[in-house]
Protein backbone atom coordinates (compact mmCIF):
# COMPACT_ATOMS: atom_id res chain seq x y z
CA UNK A 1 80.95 86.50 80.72
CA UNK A 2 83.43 85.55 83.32
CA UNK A 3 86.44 87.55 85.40
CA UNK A 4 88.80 86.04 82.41
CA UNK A 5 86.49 86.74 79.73
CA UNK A 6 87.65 90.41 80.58
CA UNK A 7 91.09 90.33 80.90
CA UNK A 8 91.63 90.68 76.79
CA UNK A 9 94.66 91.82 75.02
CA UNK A 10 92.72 95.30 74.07
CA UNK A 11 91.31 95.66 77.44
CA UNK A 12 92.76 98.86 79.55
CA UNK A 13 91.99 96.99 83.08
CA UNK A 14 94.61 93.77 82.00
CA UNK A 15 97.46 96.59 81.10
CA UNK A 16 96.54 98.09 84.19
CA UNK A 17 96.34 94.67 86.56
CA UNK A 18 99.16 93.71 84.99
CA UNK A 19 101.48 96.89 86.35
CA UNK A 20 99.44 97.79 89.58
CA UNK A 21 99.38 94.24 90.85
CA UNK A 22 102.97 93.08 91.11
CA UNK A 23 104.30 96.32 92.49
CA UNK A 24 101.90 96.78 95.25
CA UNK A 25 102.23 93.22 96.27
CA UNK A 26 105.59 93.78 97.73
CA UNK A 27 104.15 95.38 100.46
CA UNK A 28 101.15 93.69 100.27
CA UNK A 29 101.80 90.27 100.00
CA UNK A 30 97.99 89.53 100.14
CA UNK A 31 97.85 90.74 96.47
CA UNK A 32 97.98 87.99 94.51
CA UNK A 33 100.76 89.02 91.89
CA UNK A 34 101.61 85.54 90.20
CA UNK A 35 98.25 84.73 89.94
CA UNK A 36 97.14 87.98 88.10
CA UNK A 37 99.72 87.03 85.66
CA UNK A 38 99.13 83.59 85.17
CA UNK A 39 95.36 84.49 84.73
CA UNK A 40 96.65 87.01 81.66
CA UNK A 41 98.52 84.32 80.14
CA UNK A 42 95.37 82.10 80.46
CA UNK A 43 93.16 84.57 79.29
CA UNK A 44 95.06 85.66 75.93
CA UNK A 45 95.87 82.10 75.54
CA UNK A 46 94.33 82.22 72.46
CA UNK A 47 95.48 84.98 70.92
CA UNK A 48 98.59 86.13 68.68
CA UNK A 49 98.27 89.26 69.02
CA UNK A 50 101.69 91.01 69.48
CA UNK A 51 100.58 93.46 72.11
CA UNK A 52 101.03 90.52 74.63
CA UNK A 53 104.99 91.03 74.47
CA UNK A 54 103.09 94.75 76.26
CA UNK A 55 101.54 92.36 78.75
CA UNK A 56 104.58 90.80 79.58
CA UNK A 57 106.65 94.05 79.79
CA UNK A 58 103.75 95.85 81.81
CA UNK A 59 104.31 93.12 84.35
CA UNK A 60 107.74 92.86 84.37
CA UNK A 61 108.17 96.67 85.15
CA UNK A 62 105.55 96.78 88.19
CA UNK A 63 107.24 94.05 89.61
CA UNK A 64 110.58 96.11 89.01
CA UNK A 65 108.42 99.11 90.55
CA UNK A 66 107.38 97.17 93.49
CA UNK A 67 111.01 95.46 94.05
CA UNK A 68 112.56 99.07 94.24
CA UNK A 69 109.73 100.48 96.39
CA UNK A 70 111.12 97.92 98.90
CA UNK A 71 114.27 99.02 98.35
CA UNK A 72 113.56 102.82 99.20
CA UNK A 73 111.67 101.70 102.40
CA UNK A 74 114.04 99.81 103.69
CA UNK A 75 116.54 102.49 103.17
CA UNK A 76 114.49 105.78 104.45
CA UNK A 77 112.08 103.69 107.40
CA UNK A 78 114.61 100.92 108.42
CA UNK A 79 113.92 100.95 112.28
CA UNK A 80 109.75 101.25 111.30
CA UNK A 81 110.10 98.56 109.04
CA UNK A 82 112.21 96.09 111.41
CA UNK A 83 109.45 96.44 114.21
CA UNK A 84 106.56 95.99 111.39
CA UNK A 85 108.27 93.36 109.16
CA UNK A 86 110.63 91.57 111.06
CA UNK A 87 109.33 91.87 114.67
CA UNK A 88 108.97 88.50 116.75
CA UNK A 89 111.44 85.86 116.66
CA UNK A 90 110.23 84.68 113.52
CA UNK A 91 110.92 87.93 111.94
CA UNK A 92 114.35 87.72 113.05
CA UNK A 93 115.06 84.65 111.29
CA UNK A 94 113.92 85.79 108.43
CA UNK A 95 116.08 89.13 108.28
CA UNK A 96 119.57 86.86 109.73
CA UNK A 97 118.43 84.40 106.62
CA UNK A 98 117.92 87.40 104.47
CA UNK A 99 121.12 89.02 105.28
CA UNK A 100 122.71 86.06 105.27
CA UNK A 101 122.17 84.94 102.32
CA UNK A 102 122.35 88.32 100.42
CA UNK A 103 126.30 88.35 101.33
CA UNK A 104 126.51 85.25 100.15
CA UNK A 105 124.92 85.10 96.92
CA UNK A 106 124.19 88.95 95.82
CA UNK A 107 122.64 89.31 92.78
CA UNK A 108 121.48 86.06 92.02
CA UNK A 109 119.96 85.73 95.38
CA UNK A 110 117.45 88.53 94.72
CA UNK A 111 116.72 87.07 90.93
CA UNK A 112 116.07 83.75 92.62
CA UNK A 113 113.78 84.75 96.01
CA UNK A 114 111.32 86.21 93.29
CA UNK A 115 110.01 82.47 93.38
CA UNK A 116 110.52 81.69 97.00
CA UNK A 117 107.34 82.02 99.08
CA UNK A 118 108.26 85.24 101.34
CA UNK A 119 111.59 85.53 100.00
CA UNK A 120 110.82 88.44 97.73
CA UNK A 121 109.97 91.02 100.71
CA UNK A 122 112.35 90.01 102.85
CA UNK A 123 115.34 90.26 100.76
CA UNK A 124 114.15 92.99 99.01
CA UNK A 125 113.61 95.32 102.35
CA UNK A 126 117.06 94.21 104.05
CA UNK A 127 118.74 95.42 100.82
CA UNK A 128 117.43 98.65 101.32
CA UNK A 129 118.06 98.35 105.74
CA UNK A 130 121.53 97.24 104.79
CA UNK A 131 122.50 99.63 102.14
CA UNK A 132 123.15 96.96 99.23
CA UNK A 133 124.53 99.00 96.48
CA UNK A 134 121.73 100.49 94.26
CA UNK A 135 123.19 99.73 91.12
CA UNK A 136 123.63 96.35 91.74
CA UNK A 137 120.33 95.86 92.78
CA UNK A 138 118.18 97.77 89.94
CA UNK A 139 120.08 95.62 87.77
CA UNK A 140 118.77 92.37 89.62
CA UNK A 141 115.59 93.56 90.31
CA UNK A 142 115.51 94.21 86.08
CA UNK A 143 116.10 90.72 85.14
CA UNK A 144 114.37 89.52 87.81
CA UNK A 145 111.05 91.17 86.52
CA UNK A 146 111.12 90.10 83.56
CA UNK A 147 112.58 86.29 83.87
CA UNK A 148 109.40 86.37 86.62
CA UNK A 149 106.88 87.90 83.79
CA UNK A 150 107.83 85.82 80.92
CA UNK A 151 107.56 82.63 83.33
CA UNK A 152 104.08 83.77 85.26
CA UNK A 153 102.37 84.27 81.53
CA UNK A 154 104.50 81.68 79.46
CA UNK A 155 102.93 78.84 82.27
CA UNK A 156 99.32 80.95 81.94
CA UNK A 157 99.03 80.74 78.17
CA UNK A 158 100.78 76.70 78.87
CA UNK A 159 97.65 76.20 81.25
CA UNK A 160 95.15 78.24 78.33
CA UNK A 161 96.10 76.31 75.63
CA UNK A 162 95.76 72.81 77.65
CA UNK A 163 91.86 73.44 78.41
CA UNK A 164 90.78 75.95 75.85
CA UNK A 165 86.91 75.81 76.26
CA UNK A 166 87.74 75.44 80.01
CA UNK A 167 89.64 78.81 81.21
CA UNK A 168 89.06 78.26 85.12
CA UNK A 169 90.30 74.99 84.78
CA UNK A 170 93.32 76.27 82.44
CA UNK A 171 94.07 78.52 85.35
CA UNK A 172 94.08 75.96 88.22
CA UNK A 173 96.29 74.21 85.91
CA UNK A 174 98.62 76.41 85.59
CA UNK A 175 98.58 77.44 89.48
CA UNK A 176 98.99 73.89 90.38
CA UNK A 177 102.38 74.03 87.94
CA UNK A 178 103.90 76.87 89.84
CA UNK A 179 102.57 75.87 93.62
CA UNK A 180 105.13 72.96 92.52
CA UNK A 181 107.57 75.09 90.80
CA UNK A 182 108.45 76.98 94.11
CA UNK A 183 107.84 73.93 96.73
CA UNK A 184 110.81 72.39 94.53
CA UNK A 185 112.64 75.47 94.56
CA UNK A 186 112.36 75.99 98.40
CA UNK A 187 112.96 71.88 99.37
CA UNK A 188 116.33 72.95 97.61
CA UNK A 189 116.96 75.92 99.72
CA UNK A 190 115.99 74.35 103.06
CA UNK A 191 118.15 71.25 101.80
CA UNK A 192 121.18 73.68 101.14
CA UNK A 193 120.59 75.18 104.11
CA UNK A 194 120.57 71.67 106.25
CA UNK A 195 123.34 70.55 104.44
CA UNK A 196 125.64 73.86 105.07
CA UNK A 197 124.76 74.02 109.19
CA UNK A 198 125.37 70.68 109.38
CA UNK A 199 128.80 71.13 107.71
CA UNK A 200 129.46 74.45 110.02
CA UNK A 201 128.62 72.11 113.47
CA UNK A 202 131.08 69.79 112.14
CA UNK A 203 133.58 72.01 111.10
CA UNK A 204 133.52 73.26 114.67
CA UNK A 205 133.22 69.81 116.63
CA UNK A 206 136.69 69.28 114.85
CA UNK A 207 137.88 72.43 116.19
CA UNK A 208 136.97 71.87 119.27
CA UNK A 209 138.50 68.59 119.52
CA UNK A 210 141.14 67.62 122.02
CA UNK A 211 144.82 68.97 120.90
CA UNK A 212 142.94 70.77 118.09
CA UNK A 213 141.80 74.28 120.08
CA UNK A 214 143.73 75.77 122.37
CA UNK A 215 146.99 74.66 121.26
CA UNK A 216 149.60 77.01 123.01
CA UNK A 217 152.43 77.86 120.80
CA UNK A 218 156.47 79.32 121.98
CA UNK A 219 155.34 82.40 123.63
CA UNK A 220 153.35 80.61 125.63
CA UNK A 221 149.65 82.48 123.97
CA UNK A 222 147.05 80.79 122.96
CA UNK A 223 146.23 80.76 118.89
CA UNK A 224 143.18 81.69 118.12
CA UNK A 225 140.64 80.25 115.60
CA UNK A 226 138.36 81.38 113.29
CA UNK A 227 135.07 80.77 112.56
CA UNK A 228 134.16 77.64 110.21
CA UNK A 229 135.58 78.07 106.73
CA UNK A 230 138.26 80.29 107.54
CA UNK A 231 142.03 79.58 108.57
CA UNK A 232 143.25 79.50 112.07
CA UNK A 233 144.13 83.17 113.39
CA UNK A 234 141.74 85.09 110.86
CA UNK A 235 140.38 86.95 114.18
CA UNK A 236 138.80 90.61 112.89
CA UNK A 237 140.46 92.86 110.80
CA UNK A 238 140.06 95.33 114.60
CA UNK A 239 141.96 92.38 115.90
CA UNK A 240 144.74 92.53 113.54
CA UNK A 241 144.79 95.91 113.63
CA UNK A 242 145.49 95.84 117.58
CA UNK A 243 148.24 93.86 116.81
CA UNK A 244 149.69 95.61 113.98
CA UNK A 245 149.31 92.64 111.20
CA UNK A 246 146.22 94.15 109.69
């Protein structure tokens, strides 16, 4: 009898693997949540029973748990979990990418870093640091759980069904399929990512041309400019307000 031999559909310890395992992994990213799922689907592979709808749903809501765990810490230990998260330079990319990103994309950004290596954490604890709006985010965090479940078991059960006779093998299968799944999905994000900074330098080696900056208009001032992507004279809405246009 092998470790998948006892992860059955009427077995108490896959119901409880299945919850414990993707909400502690948010703060333990050394718990291997996607692969506890996959091995479910691999392991029940075989089976019809309709209690593995249960599986999915068990999974889906401790990866909710977990998501929303981050949420709280982030919100109650923000300076404690800058210096243990996000300390070091690297850290600090992470949290300007995070933040970054999350103004830019919202919801969908926290549905979508479920699948990005690291992305999950880091999103998921500047939501809470930042204050996103709780509503907002449970809803995310909802879909994202369960979109994540169905996926992680639908590609077990895909890898189960290929090798039948062979379960370990079913299971690298199926690991191999989502190792690939998020490279793809992260050489799109880096090439977004590229592809925007490069458009930002150039948006600014325009501005900066000659008798493009600076220009002085009748009173004699200088106009200002605003940063890439938004019209000349945006300033800050303090500016504005300093000069009564606000």
């Amino acid at each position: 009898m092998t470790a998948l031999d006892s992860l059955q559909i009427d077995s108490w310890l896959s119901y409880l693997i299945a919850v414990l395992v993707p909400a502690f992994d948010a703060i333990l990213p050394v718990l291997p949540s996607e692969t506890a799922v996959i091995a479910l689907g691999v392991a029940t592979a075989g089976s019809a029973d309709p209690r593995i709808a249960l599986l999915v749903i068990c999974s889906a809501a401790g990866a909710f748990l977990g998501d929303n765990l981050c949420y709280l810490l982030g919100r109650r230990f923000g300076p404690w979990i800058e210096r243990r998260f996000f300390r070091g330079e690297k850290g600090a990319r992470r949290r300007a990418w995070a933040e970054g990103s999350l103004e830019r994309y919202g919801m969908p950004l926290i549905v979508v870093c479920r699948f990005l290596p690291g992305g999950r954490t880091a999103v998921t604890l500047c939501c809470g640091i930042v204050g996103y709006q709780r509503r907002r985010f449970v809803i995310a965090t909802a879909a994202a759980g369960l979109i994540w479940a169905s996926y992680s078991f639908f590609i077990g059960r895909l890898g189960g069904k290929a090798f039948e006779d062979k379960p370990w093998a079913g299971l690298l299968l199926a690991l191999g399929l989502t190792i690939a799944v998020s490279a793809l999905i992260e050489a799109v994000r880096r090439f977004r990512s590229l592809r925007a900074r490069a458009r930002g330098q150039a948006a600014t080696q325009q501005l900066n041309e000659p008798g493009e900056t600076g220009e002085t208009n009748e009173t004699g001032e200088t106009d200002e400019l605003g940063e890439p992507g938004e019209p000349a004279g945006a300033g800050t809405c303090h500016d504005r307000e300093a000069s009564g246009s606000c």
